[in-house]
C-alpha atoms as a PDB file:
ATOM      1  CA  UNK A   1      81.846  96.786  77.204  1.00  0.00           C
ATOM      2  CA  UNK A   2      84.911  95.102  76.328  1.00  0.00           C
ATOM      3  CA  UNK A   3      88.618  96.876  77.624  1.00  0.00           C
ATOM      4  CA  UNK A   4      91.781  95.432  76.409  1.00  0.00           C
ATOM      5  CA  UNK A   5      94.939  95.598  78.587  1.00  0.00           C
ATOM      6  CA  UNK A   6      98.829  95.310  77.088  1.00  0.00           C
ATOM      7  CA  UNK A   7     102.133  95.862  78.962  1.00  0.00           C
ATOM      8  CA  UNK A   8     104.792  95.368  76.798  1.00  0.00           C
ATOM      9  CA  UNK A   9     108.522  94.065  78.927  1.00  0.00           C
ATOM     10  CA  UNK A  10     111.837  92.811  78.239  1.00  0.00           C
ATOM     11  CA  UNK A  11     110.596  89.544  79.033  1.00  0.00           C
ATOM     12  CA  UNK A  12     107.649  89.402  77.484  1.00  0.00           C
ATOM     13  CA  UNK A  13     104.520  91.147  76.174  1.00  0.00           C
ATOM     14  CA  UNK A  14     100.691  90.377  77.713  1.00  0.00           C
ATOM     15  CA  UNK A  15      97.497  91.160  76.522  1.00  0.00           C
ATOM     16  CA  UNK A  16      94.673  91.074  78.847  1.00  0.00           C
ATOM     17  CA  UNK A  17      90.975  91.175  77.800  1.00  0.00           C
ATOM     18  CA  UNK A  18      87.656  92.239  80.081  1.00  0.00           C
ATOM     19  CA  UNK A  19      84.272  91.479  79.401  1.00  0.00           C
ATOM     20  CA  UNK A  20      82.556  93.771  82.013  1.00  0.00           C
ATOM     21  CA  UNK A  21      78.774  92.770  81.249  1.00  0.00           C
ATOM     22  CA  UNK A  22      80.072  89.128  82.220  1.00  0.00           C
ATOM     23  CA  UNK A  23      82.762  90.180  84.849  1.00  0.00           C
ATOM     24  CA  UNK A  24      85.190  87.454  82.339  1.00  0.00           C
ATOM     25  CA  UNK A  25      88.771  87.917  81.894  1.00  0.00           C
ATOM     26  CA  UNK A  26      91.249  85.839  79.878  1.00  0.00           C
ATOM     27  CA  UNK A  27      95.177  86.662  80.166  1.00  0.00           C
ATOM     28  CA  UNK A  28      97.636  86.180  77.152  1.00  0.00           C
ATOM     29  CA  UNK A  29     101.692  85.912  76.286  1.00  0.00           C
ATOM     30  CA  UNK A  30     103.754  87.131  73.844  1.00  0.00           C
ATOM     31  CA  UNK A  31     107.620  87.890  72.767  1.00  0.00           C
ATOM     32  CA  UNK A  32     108.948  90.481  74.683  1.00  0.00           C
ATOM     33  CA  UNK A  33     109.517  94.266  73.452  1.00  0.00           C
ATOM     34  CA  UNK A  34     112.746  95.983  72.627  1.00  0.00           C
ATOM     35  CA  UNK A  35     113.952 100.013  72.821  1.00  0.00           C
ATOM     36  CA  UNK A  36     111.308 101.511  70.280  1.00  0.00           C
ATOM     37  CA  UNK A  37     114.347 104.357  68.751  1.00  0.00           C
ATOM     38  CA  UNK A  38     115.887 101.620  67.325  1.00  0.00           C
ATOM     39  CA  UNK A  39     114.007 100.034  63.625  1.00  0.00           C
ATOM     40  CA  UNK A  40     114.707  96.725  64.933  1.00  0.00           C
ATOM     41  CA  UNK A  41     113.263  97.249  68.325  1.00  0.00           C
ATOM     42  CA  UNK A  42     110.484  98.725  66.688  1.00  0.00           C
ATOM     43  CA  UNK A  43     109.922  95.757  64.693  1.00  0.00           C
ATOM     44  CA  UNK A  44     110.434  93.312  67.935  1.00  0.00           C
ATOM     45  CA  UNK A  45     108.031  95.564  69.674  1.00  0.00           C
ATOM     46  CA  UNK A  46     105.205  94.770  67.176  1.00  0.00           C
ATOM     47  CA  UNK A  47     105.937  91.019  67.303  1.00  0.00           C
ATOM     48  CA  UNK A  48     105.618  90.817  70.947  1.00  0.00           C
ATOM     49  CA  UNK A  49     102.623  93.415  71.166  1.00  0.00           C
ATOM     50  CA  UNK A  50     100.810  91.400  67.942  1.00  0.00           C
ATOM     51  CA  UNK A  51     101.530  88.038  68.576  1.00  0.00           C
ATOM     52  CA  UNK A  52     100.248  88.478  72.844  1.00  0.00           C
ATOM     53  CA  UNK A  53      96.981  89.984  71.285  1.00  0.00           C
ATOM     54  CA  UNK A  54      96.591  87.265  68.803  1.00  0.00           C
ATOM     55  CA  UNK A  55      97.329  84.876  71.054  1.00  0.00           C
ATOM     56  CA  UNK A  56      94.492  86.121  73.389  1.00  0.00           C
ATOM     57  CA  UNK A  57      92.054  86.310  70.334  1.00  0.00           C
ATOM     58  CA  UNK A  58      92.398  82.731  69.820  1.00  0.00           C
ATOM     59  CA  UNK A  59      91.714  81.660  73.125  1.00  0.00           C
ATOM     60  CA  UNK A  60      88.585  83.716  73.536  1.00  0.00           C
ATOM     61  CA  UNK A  61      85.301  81.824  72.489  1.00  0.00           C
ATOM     62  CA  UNK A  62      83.869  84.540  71.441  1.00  0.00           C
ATOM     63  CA  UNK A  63      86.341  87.473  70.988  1.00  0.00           C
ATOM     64  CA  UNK A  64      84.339  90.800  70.684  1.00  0.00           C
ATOM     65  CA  UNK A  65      83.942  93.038  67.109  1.00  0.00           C
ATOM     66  CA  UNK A  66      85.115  95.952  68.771  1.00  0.00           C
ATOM     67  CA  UNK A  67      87.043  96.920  72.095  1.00  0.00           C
ATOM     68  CA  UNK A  68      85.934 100.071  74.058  1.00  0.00           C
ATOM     69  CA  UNK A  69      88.932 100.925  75.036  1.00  0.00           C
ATOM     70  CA  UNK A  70      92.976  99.997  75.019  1.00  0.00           C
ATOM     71  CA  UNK A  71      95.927 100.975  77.656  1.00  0.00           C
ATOM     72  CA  UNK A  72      98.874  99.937  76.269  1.00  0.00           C
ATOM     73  CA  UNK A  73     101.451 100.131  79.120  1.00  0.00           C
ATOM     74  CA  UNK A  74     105.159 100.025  77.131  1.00  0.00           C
ATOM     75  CA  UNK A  75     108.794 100.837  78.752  1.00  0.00           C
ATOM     76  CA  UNK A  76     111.124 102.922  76.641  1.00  0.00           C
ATOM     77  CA  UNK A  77     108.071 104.338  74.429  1.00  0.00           C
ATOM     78  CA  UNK A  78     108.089 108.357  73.451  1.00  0.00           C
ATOM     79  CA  UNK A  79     105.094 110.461  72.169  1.00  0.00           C
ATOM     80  CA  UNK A  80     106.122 109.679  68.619  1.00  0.00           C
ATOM     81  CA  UNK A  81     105.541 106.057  68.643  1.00  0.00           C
ATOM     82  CA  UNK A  82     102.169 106.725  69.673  1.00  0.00           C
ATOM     83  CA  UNK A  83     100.292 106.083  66.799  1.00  0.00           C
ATOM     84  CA  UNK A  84     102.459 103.207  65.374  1.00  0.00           C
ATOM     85  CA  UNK A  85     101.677 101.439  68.034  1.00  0.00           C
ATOM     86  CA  UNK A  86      98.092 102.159  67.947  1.00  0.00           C
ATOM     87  CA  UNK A  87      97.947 100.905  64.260  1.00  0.00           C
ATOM     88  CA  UNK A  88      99.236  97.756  65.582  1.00  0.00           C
ATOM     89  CA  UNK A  89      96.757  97.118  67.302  1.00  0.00           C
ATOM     90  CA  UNK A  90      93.911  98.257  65.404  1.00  0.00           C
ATOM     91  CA  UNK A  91      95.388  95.707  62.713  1.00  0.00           C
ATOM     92  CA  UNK A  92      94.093  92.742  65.200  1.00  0.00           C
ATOM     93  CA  UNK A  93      91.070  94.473  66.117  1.00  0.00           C
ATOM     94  CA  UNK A  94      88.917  97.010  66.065  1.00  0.00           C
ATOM     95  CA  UNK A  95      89.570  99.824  69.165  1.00  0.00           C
ATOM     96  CA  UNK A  96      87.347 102.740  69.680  1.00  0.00           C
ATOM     97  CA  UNK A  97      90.167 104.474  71.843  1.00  0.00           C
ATOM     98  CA  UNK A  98      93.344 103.884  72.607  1.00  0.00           C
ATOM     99  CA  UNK A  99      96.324 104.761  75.036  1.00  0.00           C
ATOM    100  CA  UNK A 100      99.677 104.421  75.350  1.00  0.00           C
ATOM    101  CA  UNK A 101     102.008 105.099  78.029  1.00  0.00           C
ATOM    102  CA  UNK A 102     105.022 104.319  79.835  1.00  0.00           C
ATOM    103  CA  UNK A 103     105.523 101.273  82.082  1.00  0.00           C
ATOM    104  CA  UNK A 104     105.409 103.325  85.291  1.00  0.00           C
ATOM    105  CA  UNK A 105     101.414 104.116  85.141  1.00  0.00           C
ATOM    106  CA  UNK A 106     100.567 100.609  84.948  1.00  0.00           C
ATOM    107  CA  UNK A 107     103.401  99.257  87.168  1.00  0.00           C
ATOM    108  CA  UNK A 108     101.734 101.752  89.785  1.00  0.00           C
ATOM    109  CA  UNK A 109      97.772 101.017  88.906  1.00  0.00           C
ATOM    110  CA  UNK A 110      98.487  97.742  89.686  1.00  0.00           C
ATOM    111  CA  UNK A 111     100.652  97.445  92.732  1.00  0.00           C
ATOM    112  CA  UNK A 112      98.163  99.690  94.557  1.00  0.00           C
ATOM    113  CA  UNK A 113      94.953  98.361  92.695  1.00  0.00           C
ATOM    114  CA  UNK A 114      94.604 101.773  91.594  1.00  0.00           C
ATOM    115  CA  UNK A 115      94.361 103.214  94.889  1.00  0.00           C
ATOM    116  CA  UNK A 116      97.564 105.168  93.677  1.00  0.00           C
ATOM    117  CA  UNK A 117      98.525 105.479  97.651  1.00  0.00           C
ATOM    118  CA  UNK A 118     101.969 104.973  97.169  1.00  0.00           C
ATOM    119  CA  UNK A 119     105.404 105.015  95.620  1.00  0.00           C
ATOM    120  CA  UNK A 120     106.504 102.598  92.994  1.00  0.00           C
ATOM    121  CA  UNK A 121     109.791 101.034  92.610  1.00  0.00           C
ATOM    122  CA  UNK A 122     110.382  99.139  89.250  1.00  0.00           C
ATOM    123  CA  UNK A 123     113.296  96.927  89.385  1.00  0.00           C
ATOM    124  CA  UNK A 124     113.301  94.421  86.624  1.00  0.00           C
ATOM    125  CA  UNK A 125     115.302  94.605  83.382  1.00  0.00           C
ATOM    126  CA  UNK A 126     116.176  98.520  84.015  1.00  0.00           C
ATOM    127  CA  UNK A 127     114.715 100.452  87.738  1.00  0.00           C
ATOM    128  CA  UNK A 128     112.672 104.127  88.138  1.00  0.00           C
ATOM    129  CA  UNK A 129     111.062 105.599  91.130  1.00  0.00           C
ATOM    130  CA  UNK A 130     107.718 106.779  89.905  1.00  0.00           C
ATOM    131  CA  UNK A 131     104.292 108.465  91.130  1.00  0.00           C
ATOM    132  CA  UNK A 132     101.515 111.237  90.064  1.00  0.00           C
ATOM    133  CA  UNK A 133      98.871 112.749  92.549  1.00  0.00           C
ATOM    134  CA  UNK A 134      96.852 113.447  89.391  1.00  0.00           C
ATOM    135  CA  UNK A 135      98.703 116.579  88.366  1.00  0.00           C
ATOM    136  CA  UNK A 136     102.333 116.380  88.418  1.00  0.00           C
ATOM    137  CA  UNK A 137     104.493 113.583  88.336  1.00  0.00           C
ATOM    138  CA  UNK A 138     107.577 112.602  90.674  1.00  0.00           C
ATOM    139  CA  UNK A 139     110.196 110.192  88.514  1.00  0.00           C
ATOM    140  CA  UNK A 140     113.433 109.204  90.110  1.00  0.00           C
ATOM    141  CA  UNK A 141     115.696 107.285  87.515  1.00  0.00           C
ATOM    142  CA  UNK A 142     114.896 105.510  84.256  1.00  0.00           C
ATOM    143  CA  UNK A 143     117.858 106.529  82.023  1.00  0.00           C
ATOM    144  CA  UNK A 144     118.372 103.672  80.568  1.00  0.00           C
ATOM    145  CA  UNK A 145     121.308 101.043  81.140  1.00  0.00           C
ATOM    146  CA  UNK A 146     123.710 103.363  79.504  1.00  0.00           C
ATOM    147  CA  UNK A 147     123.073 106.490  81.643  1.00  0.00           C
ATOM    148  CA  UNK A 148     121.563 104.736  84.626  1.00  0.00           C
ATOM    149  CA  UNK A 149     119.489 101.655  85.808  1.00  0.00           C
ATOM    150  CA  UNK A 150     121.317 101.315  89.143  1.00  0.00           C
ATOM    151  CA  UNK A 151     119.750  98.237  91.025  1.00  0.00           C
ATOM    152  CA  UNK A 152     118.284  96.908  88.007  1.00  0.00           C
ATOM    153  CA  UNK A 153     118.851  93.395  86.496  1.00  0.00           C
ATOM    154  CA  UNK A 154     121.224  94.617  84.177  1.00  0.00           C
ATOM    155  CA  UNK A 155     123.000  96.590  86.608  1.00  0.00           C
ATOM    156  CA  UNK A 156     123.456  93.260  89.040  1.00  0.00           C
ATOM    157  CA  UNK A 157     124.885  91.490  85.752  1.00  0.00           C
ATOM    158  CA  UNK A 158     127.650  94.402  84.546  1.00  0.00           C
ATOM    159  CA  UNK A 159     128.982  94.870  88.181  1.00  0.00           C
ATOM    160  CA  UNK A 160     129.386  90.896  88.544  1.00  0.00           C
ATOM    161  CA  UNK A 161     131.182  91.197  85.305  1.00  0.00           C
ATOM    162  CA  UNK A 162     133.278  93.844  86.533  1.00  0.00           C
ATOM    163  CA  UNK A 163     134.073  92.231  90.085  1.00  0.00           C
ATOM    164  CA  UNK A 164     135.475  89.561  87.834  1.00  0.00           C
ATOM    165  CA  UNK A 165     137.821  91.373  85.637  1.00  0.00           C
ATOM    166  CA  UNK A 166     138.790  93.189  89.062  1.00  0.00           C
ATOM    167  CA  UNK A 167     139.828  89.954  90.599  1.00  0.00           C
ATOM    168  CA  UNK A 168     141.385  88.681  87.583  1.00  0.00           C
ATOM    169  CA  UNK A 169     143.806  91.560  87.477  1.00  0.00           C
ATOM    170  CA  UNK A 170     144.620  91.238  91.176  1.00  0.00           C
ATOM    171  CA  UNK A 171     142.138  94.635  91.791  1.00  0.00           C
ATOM    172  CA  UNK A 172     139.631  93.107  93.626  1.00  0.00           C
ATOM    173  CA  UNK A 173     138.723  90.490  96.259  1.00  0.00           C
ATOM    174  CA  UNK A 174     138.256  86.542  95.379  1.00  0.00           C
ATOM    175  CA  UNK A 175     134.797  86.075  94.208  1.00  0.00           C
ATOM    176  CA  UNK A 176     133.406  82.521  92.484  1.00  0.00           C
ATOM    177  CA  UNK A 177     131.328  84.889  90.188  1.00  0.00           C
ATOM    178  CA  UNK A 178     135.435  85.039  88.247  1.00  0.00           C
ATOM    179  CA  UNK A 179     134.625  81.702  86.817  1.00  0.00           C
ATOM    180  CA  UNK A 180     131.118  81.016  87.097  1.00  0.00           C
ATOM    181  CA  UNK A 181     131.129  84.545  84.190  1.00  0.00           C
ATOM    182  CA  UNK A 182     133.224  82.663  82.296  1.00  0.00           C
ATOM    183  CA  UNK A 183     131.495  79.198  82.156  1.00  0.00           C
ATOM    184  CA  UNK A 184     127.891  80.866  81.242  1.00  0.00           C
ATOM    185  CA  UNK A 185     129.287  82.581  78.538  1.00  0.00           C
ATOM    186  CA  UNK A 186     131.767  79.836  77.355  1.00  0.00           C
ATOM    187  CA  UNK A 187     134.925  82.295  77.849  1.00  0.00           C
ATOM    188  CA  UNK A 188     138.296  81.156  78.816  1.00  0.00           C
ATOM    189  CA  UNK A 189     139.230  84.640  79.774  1.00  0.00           C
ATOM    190  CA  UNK A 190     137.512  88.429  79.913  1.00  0.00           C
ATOM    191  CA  UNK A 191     138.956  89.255  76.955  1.00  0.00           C
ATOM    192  CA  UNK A 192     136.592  86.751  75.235  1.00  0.00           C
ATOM    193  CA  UNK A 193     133.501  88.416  77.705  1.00  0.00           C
ATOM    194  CA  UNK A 194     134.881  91.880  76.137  1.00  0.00           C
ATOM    195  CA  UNK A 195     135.100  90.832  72.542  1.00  0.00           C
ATOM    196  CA  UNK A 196     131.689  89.204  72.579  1.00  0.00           C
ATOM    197  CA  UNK A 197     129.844  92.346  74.615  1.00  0.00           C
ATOM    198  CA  UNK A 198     131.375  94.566  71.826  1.00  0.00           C
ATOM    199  CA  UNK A 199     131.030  92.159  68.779  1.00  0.00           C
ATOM    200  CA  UNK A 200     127.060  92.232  70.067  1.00  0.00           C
ATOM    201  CA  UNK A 201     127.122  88.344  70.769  1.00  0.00           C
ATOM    202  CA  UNK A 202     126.444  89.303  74.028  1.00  0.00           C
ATOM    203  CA  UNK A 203     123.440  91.438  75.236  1.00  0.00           C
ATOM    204  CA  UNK A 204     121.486  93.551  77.677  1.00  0.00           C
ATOM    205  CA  UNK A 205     119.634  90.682  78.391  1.00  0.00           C
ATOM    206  CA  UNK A 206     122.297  88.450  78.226  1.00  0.00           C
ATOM    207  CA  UNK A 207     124.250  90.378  81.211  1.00  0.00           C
ATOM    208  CA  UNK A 208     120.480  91.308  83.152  1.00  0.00           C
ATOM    209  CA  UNK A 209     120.383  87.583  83.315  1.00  0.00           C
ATOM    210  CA  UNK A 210     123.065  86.647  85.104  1.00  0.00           C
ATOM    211  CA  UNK A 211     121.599  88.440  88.668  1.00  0.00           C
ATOM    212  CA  UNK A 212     120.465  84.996  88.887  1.00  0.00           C
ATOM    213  CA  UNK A 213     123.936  83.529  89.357  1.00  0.00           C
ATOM    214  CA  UNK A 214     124.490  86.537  91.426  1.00  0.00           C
ATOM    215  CA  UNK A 215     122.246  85.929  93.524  1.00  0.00           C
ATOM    216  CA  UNK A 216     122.657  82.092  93.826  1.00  0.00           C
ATOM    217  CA  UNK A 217     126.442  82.728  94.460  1.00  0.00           C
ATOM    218  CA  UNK A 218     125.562  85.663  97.400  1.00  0.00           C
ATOM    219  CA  UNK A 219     123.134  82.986  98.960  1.00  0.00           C
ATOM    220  CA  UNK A 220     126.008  80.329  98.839  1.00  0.00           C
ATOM    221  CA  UNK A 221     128.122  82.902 100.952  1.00  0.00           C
ATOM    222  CA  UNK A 222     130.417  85.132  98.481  1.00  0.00           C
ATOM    223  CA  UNK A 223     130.824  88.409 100.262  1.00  0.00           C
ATOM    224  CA  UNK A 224     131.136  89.925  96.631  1.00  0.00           C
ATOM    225  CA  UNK A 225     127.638  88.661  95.406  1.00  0.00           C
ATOM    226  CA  UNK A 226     126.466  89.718  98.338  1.00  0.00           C
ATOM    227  CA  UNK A 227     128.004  93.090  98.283  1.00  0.00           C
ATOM    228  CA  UNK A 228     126.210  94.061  94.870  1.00  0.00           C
ATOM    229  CA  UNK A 229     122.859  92.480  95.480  1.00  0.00           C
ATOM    230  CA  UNK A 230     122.768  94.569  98.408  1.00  0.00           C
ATOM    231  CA  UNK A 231     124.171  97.515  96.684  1.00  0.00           C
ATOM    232  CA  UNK A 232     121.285  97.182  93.775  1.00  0.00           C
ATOM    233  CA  UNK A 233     118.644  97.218  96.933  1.00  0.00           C
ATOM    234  CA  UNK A 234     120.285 100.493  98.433  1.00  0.00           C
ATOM    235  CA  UNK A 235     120.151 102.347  94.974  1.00  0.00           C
ATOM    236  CA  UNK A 236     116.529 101.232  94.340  1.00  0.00           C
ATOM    237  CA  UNK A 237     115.699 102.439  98.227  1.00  0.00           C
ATOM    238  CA  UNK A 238     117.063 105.777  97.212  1.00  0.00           C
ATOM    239  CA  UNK A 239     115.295 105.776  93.910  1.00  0.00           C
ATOM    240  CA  UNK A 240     111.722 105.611  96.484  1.00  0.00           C
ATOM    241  CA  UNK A 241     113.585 108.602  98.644  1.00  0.00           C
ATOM    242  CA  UNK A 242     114.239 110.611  96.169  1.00  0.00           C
ATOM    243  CA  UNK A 243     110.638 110.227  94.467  1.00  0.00           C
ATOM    244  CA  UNK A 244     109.107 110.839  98.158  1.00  0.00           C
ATOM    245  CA  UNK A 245     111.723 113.630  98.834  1.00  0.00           C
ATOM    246  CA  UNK A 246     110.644 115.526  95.504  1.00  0.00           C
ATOM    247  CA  UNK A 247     106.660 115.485  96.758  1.00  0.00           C
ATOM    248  CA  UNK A 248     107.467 116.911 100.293  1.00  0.00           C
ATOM    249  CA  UNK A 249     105.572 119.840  98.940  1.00  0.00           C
ATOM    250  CA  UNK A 250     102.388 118.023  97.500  1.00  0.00           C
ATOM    251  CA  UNK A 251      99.371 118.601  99.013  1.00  0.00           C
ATOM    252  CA  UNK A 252      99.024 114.561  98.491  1.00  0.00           C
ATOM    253  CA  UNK A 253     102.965 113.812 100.503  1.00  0.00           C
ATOM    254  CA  UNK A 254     101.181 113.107 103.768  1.00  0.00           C
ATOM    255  CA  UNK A 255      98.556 110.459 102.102  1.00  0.00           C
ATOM    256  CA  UNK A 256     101.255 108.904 100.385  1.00  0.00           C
ATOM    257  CA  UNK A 257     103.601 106.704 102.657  1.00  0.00           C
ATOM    258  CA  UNK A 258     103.692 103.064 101.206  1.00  0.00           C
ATOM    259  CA  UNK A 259     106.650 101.550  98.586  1.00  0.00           C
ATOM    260  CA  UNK A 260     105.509  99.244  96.175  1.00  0.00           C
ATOM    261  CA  UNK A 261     108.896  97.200  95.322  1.00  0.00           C
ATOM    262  CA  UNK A 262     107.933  95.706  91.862  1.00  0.00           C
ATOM    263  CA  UNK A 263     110.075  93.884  89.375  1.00  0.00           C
ATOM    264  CA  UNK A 264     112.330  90.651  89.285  1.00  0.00           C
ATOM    265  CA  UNK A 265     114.914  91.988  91.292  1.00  0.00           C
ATOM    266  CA  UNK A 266     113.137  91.532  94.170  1.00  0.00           C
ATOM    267  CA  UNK A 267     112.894  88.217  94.231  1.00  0.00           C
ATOM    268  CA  UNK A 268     115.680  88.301  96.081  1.00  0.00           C
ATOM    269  CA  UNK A 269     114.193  88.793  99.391  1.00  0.00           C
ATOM    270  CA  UNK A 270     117.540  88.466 101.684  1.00  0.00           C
ATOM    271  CA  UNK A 271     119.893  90.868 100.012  1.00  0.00           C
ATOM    272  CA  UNK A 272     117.986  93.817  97.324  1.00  0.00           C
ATOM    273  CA  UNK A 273     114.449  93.663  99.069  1.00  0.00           C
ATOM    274  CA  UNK A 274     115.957  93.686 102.983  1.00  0.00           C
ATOM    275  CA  UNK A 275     118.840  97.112 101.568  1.00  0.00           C
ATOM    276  CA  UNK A 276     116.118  98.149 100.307  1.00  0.00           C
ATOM    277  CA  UNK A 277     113.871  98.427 103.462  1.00  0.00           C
ATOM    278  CA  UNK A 278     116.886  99.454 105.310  1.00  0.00           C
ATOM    279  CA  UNK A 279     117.450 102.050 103.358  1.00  0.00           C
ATOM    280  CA  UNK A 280     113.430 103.581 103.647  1.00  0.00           C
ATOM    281  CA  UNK A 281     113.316 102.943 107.162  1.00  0.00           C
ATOM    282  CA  UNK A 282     116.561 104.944 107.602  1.00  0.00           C
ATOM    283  CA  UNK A 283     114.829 107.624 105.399  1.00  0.00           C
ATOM    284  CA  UNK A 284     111.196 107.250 107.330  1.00  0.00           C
ATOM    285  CA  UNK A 285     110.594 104.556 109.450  1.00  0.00           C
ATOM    286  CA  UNK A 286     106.957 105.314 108.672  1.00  0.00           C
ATOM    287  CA  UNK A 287     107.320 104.581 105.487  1.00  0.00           C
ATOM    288  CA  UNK A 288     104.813 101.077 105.112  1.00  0.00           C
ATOM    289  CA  UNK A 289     106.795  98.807 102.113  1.00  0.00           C
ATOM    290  CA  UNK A 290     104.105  96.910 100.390  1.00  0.00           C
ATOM    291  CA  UNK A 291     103.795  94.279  98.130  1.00  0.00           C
ATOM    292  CA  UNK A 292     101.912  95.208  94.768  1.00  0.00           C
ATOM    293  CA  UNK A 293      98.519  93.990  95.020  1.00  0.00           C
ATOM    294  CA  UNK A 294      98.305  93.180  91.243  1.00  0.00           C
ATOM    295  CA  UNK A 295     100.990  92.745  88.133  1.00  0.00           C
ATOM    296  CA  UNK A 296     100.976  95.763  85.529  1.00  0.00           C
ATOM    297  CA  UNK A 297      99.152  94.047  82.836  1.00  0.00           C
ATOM    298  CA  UNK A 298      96.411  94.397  85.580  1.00  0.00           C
ATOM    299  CA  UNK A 299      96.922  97.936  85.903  1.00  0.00           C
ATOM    300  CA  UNK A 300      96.690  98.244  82.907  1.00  0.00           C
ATOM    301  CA  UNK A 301      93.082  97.089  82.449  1.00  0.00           C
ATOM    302  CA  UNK A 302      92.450  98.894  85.496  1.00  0.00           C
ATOM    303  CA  UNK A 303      93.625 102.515  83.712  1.00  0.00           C
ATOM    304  CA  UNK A 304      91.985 101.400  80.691  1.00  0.00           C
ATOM    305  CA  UNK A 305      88.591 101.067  82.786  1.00  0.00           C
ATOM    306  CA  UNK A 306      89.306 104.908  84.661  1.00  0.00           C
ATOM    307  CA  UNK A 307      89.641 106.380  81.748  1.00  0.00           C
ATOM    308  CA  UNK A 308      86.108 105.554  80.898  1.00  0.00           C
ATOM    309  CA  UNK A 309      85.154 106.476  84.432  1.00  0.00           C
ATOM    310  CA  UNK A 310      84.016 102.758  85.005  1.00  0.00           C
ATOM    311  CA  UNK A 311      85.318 100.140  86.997  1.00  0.00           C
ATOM    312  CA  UNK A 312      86.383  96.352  86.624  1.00  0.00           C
ATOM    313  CA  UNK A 313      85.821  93.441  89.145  1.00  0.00           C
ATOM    314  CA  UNK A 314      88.555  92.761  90.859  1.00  0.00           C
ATOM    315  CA  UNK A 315      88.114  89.226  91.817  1.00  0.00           C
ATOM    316  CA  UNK A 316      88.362  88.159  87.823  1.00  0.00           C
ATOM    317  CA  UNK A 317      91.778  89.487  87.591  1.00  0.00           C
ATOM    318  CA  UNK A 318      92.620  87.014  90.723  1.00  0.00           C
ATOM    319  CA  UNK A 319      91.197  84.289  88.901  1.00  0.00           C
ATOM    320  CA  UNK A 320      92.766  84.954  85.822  1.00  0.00           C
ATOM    321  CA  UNK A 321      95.583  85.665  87.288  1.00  0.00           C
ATOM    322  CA  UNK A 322      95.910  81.383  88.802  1.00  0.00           C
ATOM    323  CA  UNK A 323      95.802  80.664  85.044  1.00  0.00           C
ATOM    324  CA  UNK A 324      92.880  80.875  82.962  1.00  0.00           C
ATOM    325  CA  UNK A 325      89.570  82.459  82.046  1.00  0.00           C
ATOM    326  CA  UNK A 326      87.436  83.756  85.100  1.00  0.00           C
END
């Protein structure tokens, strides 16, 4: 029995293939995934999805005729791209089933090892709140970084770029993220930022990256850095109270008391991840915030192996996970 595991992200796209008769597992990259409701994210989407299963395919000795079965974990994917995406894959091999859901299913199969004991918190490129007790579903967030995303990367990037144009017209208090905007995008003023965000020069990604000078500038001591990385981790703590507020009446809510914080964001361990715990314990102080147990391209071959009531061996994904075949 082979199972085949792809979550599709903003940074990039990884394919992830089982053999269960020899416990094996080999992990593969790709380009990441864009919005699928646009033609061109569509068309990035395939690239990334494509090019991370090819990729694994050519560094398996023996890559199978046929896969049993494929979970395709995907953010920003709706029930009509369903079977695009399956004949994307079925153009680099041969799948007897396949299925393809959000990012949240995965992101949550994974940080609890598919336990599903807890609350998931994605904050990477955009942030949700997210579980299911089998039946119904409890979703806090994920609008997208139009309507929503607080906490997110992209989210950190637009309010830096906002606490600069704030301080540059005398609204706000000195910050060193004023120039340090400027130099990464080779502006001499906002009103170069502005023309390039709205010529499309500059994008989603380009502002999600800069929480890394945000957070670089917060750990040198600027209270404004600071003040939004430990904004972000307040907004993603109430994403997890909200989710856990919403299940009060689940027969499940007692069972369920861990956070699974998962996403770039919280890498930054002094300002998003400690709000963040601040803002649970003030909620619950029962409330056990845990570290996910395994990244989602792992859940994902771990939903792809429930939904054909089997199991995989665990210890393969760590193995495969420090960089190779297992």
């Amino acid at each position: 029995m082979h199972l085949l595991g792809i979550d599709g992200g903003q940074t990039s796209t990884k394919s992830c293939l089982y053999d269960r008769e020899n416990g094996t597992c080999l992990i593969a990259s790709g380009p990441p995934i864009d919005h699928m409701l646009t033609l061109d994210g569509q068309i990035r989407s395939k690239q990334g999805i494509q090019q991370s299963v090819r990729t694994l395919l050519g560094r398996t000795a023996n890559p199978p005729q046929t896969v049993d079965m494929a979970f395709v974990s995907i953010s920003g994917v709706h029930r009509e791209h369903e079977d695009m995406i399956k004949n994307w894959i079925q153009e680099c091999i041969r799948v007897e089933r396949v299925a393809v859901e959000g990012d949240v299913k995965a992101n949550l199969a994974g940080a609890s090892g598919g336990r599903n004991d807890g609350v998931v918190i994605i904050g990477g490129g955009g942030s949700i709140g997210y579980y299911c007790d089998g039946e119904n579903e409890y979703v806090a967030g994920g609008y997208g970084h139009i309507l929503g995303d607080e906490g997110s990367a992209y989210w950190i990037g637009l309010q830096a770029i906002k606490a600069g144009i704030r301080y540059g017209n005398g609204l706000g208090p000195k910050t060193v993220l004023y120039g340090r905007i400027l130099d990464h995008f080779g502006e001499a003023s906002y009103w170069g930022v502005k023309k390039q965000v709205h010529a499309g020069n500059i994008h989603r990604g380009d502002i999600a990256g800069l929480a890394v000078l945000v957070e670089t500038a917060a750990n040198e001591g600027d209270a404004v850095a600071q003040s939004v990385l430990r904004q972000a981790g307040s907004e993603l703590g109430q994403l997890a109270v909200s989710v856990l507020t919403q299940m009060a009446g689940s027969p499940r809510a007692s069972r369920v008391r861990k956070v699974y914080p998962t996403g770039g964001v919280f890498q930054s361990a002094l300002w998003v991840r400690r709000s963040l715990e601040e803002t649970l314990r003030a909620y619950d102080p029962a409330v056990e915030i845990c570290d996910p147990q395994y990244p989602p391209i792992i859940g994902a071959l771990i939903l792809a192996a429930q939904a054909l009531a089997t199991e995989i061996h665990l210890p393969a994904m760590d193995r495969a996970l420090q960089g190779g075949e297992a």
